[in-house]
PDB file of N, CA and C in Angstrom:
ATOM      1  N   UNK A   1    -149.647  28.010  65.624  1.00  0.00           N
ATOM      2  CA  UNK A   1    -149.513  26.952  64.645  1.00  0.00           C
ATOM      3  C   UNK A   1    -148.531  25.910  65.178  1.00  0.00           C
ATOM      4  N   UNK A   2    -148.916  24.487  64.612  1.00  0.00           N
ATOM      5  CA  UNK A   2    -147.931  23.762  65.688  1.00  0.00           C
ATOM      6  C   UNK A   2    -146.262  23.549  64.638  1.00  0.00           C
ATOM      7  N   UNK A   3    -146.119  24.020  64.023  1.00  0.00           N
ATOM      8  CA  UNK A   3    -145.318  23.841  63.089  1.00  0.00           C
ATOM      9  C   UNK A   3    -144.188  25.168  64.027  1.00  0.00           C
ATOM     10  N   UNK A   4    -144.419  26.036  64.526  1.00  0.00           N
ATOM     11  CA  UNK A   4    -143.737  26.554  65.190  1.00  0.00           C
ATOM     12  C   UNK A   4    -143.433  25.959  66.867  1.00  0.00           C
ATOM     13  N   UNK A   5    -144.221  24.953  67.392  1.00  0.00           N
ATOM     14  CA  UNK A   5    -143.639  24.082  68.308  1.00  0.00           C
ATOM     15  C   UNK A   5    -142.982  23.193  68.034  1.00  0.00           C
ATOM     16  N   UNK A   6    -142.250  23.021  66.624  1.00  0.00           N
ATOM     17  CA  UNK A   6    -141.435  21.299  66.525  1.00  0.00           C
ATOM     18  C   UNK A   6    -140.035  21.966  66.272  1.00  0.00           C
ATOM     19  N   UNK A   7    -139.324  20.651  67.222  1.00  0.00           N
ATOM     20  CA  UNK A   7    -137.703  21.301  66.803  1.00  0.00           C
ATOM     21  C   UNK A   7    -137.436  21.108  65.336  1.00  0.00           C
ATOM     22  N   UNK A   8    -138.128  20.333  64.366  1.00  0.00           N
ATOM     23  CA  UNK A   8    -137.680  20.331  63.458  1.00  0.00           C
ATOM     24  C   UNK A   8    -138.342  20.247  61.930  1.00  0.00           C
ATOM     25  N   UNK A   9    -137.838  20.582  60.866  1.00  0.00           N
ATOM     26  CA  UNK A   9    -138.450  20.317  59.750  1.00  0.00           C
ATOM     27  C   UNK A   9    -137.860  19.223  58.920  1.00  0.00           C
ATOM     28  N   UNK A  10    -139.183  19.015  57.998  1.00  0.00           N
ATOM     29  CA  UNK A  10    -138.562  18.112  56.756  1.00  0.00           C
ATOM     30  C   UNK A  10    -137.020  18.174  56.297  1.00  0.00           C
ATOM     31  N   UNK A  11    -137.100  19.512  56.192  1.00  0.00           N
ATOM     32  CA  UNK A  11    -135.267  19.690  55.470  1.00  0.00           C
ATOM     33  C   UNK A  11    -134.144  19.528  56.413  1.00  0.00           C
ATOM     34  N   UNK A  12    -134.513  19.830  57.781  1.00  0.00           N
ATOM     35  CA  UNK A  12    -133.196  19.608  58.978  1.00  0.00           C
ATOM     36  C   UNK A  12    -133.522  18.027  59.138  1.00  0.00           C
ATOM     37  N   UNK A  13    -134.138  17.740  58.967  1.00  0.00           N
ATOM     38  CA  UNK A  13    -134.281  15.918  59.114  1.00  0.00           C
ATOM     39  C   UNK A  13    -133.254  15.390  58.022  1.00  0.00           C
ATOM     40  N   UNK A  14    -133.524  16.077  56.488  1.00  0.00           N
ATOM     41  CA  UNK A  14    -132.541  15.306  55.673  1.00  0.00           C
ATOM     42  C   UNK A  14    -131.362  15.608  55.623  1.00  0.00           C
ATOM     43  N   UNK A  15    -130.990  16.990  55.953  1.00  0.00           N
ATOM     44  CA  UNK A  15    -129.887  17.633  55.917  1.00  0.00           C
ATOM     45  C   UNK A  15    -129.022  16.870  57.347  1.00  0.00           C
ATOM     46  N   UNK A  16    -129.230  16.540  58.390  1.00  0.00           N
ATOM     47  CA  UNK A  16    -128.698  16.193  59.480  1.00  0.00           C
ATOM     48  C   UNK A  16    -127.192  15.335  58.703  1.00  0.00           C
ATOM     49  N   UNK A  17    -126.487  15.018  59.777  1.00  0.00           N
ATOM     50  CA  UNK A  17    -125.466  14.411  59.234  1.00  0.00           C
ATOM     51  C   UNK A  17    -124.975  14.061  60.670  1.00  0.00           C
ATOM     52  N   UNK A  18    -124.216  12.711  60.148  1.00  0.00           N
ATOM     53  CA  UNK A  18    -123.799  12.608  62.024  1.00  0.00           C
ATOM     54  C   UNK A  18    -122.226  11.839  62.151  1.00  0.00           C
ATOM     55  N   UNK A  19    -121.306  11.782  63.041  1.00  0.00           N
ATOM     56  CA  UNK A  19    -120.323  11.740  62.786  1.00  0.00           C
ATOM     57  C   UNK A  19    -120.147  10.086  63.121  1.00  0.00           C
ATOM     58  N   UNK A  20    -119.151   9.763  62.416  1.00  0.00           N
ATOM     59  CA  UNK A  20    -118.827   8.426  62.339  1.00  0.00           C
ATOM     60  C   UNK A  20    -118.170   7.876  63.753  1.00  0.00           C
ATOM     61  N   UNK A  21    -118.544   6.663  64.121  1.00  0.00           N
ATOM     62  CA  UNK A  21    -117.955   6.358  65.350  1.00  0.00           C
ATOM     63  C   UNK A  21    -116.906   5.047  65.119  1.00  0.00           C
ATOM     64  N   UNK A  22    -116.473   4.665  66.218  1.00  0.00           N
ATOM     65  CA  UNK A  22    -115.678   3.362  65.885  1.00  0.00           C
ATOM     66  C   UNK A  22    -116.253   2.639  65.668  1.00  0.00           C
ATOM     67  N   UNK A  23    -117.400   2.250  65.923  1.00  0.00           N
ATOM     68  CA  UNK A  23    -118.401   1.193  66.319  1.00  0.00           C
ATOM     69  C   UNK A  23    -119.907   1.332  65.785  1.00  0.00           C
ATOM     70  N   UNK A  24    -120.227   2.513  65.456  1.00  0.00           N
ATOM     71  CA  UNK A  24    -121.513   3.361  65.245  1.00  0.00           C
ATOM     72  C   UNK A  24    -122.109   2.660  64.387  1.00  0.00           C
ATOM     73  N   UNK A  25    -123.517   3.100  63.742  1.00  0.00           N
ATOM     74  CA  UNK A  25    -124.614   2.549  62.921  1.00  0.00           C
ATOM     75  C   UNK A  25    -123.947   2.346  61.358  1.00  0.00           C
ATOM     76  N   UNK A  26    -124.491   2.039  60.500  1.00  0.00           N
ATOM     77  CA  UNK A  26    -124.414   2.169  59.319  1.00  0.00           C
ATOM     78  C   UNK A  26    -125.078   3.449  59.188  1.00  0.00           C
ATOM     79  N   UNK A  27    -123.987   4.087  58.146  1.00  0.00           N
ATOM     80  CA  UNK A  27    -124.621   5.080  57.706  1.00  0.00           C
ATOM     81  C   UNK A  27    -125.962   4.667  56.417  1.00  0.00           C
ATOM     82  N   UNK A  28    -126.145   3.689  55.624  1.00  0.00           N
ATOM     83  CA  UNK A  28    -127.424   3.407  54.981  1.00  0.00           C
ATOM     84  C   UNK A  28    -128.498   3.193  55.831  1.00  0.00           C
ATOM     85  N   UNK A  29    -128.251   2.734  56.645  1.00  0.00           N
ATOM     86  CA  UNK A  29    -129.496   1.660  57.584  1.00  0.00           C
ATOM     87  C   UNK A  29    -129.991   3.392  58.305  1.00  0.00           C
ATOM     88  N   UNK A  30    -129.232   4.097  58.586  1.00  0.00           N
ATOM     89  CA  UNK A  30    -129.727   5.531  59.500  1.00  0.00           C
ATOM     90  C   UNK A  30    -130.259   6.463  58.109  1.00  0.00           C
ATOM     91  N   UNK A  31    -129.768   6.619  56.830  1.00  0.00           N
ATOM     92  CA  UNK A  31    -130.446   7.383  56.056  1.00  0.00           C
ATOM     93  C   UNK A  31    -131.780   7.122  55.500  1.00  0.00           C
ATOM     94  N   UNK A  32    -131.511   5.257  55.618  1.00  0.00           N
ATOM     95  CA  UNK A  32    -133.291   4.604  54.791  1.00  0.00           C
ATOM     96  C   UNK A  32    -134.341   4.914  56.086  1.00  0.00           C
ATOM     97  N   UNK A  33    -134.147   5.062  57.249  1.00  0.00           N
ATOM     98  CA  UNK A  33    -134.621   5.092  58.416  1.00  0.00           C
ATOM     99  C   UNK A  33    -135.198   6.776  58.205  1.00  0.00           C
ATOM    100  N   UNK A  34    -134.259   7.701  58.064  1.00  0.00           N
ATOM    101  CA  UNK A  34    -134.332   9.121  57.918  1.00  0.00           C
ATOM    102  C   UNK A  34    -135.595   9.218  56.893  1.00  0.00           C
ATOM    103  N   UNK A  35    -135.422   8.619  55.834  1.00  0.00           N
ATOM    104  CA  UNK A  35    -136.222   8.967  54.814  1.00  0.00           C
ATOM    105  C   UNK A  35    -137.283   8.861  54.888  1.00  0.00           C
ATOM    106  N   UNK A  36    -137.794   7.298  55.734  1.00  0.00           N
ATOM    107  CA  UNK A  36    -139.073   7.220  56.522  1.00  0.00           C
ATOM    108  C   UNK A  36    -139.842   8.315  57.212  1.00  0.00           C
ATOM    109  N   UNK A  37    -139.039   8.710  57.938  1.00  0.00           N
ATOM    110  CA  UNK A  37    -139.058   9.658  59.162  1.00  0.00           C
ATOM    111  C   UNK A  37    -139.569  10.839  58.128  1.00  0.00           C
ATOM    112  N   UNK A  38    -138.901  11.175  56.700  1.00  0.00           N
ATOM    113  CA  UNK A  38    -138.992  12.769  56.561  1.00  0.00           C
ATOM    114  C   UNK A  38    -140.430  12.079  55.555  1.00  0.00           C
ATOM    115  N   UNK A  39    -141.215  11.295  55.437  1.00  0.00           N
ATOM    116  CA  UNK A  39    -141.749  11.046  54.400  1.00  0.00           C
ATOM    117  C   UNK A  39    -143.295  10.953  55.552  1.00  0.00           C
ATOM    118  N   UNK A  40    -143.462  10.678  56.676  1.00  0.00           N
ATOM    119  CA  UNK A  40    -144.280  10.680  57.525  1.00  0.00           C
ATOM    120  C   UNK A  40    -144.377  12.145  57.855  1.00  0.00           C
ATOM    121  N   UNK A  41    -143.406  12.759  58.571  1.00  0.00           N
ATOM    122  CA  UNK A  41    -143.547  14.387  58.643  1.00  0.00           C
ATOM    123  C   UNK A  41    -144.005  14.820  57.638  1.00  0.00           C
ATOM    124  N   UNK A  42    -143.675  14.885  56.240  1.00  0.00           N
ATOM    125  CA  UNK A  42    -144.182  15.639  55.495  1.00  0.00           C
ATOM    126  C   UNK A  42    -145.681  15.264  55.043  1.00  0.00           C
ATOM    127  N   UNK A  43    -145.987  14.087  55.427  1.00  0.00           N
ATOM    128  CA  UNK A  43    -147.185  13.945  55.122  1.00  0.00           C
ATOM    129  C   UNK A  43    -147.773  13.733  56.674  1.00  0.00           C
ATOM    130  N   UNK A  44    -147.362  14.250  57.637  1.00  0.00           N
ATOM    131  CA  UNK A  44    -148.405  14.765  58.948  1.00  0.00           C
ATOM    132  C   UNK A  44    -148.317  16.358  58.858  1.00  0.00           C
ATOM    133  N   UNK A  45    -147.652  17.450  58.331  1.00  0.00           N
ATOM    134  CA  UNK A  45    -147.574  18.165  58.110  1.00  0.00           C
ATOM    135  C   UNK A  45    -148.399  18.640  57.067  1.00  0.00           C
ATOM    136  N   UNK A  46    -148.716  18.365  55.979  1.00  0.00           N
ATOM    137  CA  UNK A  46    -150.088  18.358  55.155  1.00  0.00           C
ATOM    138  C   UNK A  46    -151.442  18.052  55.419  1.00  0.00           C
ATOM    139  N   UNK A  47    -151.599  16.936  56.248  1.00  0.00           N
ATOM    140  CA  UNK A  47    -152.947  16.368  57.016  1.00  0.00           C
ATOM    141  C   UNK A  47    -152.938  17.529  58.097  1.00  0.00           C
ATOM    142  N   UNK A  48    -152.212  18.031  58.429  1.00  0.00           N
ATOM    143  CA  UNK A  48    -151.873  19.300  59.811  1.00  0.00           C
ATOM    144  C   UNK A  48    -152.830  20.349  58.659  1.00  0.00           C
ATOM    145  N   UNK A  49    -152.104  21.160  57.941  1.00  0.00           N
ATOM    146  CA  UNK A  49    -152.604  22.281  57.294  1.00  0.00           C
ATOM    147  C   UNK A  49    -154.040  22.232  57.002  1.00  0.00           C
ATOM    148  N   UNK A  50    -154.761  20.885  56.035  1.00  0.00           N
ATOM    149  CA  UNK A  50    -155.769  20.368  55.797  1.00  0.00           C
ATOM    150  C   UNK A  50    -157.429  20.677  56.904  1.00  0.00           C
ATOM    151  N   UNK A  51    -156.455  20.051  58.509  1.00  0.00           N
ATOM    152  CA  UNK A  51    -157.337  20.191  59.434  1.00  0.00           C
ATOM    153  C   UNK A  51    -157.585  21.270  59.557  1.00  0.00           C
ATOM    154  N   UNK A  52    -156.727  22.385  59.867  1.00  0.00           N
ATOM    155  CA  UNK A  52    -156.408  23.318  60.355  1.00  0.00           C
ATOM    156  C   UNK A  52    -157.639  24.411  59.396  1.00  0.00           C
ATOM    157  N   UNK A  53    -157.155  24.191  57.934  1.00  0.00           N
ATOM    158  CA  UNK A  53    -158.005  24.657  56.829  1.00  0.00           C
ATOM    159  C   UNK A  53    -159.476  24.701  57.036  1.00  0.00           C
ATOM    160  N   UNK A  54    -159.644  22.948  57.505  1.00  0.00           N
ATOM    161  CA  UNK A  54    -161.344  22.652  57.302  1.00  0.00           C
ATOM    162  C   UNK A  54    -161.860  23.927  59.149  1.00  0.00           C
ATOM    163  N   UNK A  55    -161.301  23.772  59.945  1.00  0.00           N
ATOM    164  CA  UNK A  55    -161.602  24.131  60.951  1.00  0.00           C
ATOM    165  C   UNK A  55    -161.910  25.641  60.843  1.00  0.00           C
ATOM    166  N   UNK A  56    -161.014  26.330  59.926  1.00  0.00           N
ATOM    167  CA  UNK A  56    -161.656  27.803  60.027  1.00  0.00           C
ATOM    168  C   UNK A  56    -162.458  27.598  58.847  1.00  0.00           C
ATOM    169  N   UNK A  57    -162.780  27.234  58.090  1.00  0.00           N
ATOM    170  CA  UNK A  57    -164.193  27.160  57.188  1.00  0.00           C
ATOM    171  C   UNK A  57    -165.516  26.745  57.922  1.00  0.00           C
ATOM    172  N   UNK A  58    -165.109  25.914  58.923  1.00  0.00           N
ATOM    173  CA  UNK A  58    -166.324  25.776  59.880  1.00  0.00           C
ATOM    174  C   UNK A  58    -166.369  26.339  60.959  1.00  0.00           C
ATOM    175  N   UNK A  59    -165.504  27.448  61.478  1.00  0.00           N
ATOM    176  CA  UNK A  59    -165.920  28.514  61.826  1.00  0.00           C
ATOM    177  C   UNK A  59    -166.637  29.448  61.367  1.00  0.00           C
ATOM    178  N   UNK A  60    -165.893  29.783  60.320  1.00  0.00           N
ATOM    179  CA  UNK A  60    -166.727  30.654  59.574  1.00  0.00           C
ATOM    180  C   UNK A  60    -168.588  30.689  59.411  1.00  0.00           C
ATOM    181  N   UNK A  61    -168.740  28.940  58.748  1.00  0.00           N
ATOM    182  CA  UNK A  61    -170.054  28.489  58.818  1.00  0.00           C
ATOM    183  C   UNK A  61    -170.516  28.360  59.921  1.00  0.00           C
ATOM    184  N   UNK A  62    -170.155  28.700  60.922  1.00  0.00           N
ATOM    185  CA  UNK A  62    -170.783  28.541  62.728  1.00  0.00           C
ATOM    186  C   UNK A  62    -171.248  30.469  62.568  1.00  0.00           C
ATOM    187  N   UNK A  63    -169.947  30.926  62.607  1.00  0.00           N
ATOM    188  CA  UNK A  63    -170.288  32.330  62.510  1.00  0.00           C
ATOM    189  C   UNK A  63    -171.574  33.268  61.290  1.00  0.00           C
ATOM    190  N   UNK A  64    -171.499  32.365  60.339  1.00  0.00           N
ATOM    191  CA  UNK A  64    -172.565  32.605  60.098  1.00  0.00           C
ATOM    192  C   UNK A  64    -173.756  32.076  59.491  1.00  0.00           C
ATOM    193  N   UNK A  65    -173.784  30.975  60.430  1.00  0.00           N
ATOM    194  CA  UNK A  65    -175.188  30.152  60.867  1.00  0.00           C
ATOM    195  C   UNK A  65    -175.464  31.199  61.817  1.00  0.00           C
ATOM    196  N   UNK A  66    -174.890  31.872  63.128  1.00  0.00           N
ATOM    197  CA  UNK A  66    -175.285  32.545  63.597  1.00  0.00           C
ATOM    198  C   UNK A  66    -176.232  33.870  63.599  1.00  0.00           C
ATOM    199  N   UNK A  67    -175.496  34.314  62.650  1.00  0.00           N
ATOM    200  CA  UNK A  67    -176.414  35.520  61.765  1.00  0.00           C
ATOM    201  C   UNK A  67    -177.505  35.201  60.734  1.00  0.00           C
ATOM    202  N   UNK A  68    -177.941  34.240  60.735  1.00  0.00           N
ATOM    203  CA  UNK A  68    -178.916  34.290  59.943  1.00  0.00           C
ATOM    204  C   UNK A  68    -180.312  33.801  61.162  1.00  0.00           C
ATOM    205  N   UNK A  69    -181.689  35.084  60.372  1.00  0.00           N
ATOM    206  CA  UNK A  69    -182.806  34.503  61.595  1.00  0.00           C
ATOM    207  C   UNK A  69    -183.160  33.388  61.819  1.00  0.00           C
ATOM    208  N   UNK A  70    -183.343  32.329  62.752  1.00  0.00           N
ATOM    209  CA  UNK A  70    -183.964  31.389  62.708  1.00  0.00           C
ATOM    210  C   UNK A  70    -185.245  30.953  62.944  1.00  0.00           C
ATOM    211  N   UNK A  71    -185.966  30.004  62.010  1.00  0.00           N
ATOM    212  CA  UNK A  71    -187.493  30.554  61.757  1.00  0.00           C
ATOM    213  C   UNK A  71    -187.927  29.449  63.153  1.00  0.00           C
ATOM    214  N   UNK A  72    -189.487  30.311  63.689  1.00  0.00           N
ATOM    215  CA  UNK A  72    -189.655  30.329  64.762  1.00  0.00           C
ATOM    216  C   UNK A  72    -190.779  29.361  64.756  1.00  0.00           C
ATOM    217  N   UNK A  73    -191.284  28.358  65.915  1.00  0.00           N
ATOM    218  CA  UNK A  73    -191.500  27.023  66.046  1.00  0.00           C
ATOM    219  C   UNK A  73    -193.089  27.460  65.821  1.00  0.00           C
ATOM    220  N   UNK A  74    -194.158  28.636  66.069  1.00  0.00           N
ATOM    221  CA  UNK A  74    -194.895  28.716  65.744  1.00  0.00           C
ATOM    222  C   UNK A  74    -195.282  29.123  63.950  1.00  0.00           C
ATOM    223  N   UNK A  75    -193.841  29.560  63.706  1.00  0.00           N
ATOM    224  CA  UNK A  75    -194.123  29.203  61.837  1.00  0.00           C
ATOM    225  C   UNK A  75    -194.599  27.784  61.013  1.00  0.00           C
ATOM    226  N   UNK A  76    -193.387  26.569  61.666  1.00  0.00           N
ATOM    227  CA  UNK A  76    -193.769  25.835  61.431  1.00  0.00           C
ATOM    228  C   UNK A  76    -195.009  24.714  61.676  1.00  0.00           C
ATOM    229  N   UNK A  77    -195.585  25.215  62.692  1.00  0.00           N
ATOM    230  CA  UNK A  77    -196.814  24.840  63.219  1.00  0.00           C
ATOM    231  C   UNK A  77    -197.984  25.023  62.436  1.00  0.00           C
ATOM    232  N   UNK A  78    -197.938  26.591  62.200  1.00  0.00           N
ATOM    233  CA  UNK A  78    -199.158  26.798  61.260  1.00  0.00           C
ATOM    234  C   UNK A  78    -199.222  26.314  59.959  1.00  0.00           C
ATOM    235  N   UNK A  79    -197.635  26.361  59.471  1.00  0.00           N
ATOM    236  CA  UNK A  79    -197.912  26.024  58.074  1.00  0.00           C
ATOM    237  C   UNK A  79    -197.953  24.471  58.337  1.00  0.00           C
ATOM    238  N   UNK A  80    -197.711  23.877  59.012  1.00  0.00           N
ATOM    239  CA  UNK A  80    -198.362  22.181  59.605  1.00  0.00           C
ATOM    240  C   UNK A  80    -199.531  22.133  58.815  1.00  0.00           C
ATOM    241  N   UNK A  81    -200.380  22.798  59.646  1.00  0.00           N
ATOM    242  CA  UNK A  81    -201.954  22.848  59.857  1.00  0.00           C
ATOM    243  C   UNK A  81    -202.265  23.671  58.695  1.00  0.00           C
ATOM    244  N   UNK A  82    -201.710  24.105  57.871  1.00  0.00           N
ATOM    245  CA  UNK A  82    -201.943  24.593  56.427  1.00  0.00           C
ATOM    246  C   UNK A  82    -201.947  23.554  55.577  1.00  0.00           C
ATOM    247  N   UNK A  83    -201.175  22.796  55.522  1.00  0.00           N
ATOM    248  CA  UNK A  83    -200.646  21.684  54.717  1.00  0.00           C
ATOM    249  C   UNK A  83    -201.657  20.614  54.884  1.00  0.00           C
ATOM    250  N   UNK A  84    -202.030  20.611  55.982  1.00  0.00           N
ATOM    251  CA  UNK A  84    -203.146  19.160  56.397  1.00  0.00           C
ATOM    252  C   UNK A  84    -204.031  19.785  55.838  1.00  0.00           C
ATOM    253  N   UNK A  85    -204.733  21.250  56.149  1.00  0.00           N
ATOM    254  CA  UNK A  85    -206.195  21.412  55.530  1.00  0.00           C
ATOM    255  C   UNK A  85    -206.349  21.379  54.211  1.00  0.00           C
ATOM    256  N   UNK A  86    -204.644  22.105  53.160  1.00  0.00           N
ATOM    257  CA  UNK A  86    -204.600  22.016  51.567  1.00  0.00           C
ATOM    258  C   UNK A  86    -205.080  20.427  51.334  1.00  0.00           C
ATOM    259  N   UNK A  87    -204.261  19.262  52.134  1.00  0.00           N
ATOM    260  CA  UNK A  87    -204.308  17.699  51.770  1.00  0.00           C
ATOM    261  C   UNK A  87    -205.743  17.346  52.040  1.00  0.00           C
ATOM    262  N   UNK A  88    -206.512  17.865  53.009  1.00  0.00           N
ATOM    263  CA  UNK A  88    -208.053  17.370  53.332  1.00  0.00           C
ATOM    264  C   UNK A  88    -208.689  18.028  52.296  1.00  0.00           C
ATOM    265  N   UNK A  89    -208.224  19.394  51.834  1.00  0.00           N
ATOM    266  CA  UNK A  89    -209.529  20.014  50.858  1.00  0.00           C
ATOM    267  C   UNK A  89    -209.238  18.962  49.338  1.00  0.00           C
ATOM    268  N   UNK A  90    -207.889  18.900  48.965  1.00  0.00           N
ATOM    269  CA  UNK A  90    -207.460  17.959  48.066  1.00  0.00           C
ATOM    270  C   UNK A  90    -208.470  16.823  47.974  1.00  0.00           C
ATOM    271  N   UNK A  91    -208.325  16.090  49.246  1.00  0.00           N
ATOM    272  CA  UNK A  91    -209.138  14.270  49.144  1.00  0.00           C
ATOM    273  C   UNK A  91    -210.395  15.039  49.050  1.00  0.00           C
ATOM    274  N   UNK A  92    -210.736  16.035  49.858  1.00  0.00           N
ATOM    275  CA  UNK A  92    -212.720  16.476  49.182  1.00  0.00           C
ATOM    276  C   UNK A  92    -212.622  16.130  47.814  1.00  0.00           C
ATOM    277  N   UNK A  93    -211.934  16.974  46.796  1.00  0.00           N
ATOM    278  CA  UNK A  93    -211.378  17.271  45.736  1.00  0.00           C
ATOM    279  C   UNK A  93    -211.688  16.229  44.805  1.00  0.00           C
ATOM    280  N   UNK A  94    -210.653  15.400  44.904  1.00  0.00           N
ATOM    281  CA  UNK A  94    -210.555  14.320  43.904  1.00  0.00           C
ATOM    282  C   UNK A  94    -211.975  13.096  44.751  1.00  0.00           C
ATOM    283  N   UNK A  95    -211.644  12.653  45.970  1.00  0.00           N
ATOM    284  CA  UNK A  95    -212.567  11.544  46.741  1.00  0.00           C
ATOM    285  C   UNK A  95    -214.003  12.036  46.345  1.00  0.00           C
ATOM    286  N   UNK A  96    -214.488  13.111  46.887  1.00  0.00           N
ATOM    287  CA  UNK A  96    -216.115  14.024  46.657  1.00  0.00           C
ATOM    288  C   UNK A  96    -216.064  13.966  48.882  1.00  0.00           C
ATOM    289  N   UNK A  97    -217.378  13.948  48.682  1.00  0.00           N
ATOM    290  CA  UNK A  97    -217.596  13.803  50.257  1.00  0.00           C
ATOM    291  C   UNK A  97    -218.010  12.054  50.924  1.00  0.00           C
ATOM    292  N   UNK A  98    -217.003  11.581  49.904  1.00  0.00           N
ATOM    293  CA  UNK A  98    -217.915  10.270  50.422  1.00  0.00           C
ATOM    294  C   UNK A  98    -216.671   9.746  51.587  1.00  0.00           C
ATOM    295  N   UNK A  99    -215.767  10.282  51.697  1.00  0.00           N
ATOM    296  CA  UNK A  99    -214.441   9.963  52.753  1.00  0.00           C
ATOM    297  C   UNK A  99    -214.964  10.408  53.990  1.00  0.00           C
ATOM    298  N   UNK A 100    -215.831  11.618  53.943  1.00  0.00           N
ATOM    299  CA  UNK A 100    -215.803  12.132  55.454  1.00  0.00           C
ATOM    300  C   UNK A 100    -217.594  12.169  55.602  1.00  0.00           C
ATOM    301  N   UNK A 101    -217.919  11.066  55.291  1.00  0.00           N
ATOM    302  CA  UNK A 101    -219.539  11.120  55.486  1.00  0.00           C
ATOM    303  C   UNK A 101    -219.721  10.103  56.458  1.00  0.00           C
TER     304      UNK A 101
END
């Protein structure tokens, strides 16, 4: 999981704290910055789980698409040629024989 490759989480992002220098940043301008920061992680961290989610559901559906028989190219052939002769006996049917005279 990649959540175990990152040095860090949402909460060590807000929790951080950093020491004041002579000269150093504003501490507002580095927390509104932080907040950004923890507000993108936490929402790449949700889109993370999401993927992650859909991907073993479509495993699953791979695994078993697999197991089920798949119907074989001379099935659909015949019942082709089933279907055309039901539709030709049909136009006899309703037409009479005056279509194929």
């Amino acid at each position: 999981m990649i959540s175990e490759k990152l040095n860090l989480t949402a909460k060590e992002i807000l929790e951080k704290e950093f020491k004041a220098g002579m000269r150093g940043y504003k501490a507002e301008d580095v927390d509104k910055f932080l907040d950004v920061i923890i507000k993108d992680y936490e929402t790449f961290q949700h889109e993370y789980d999401l993927i992650v989610q859909e991907n073993a559901r479509l495993k699953r559906q791979v695994e078993e698409a697999g197991k089920k028989p798949q119907p074989t190219s001379t099935n659909s052939g015949s019942t082709n040629f089933d279907i055309l002769r039901r539709l030709s006996n049909l136009e006899k049917h309703v037409f009479g024989n005056k279509l194929y005279d």
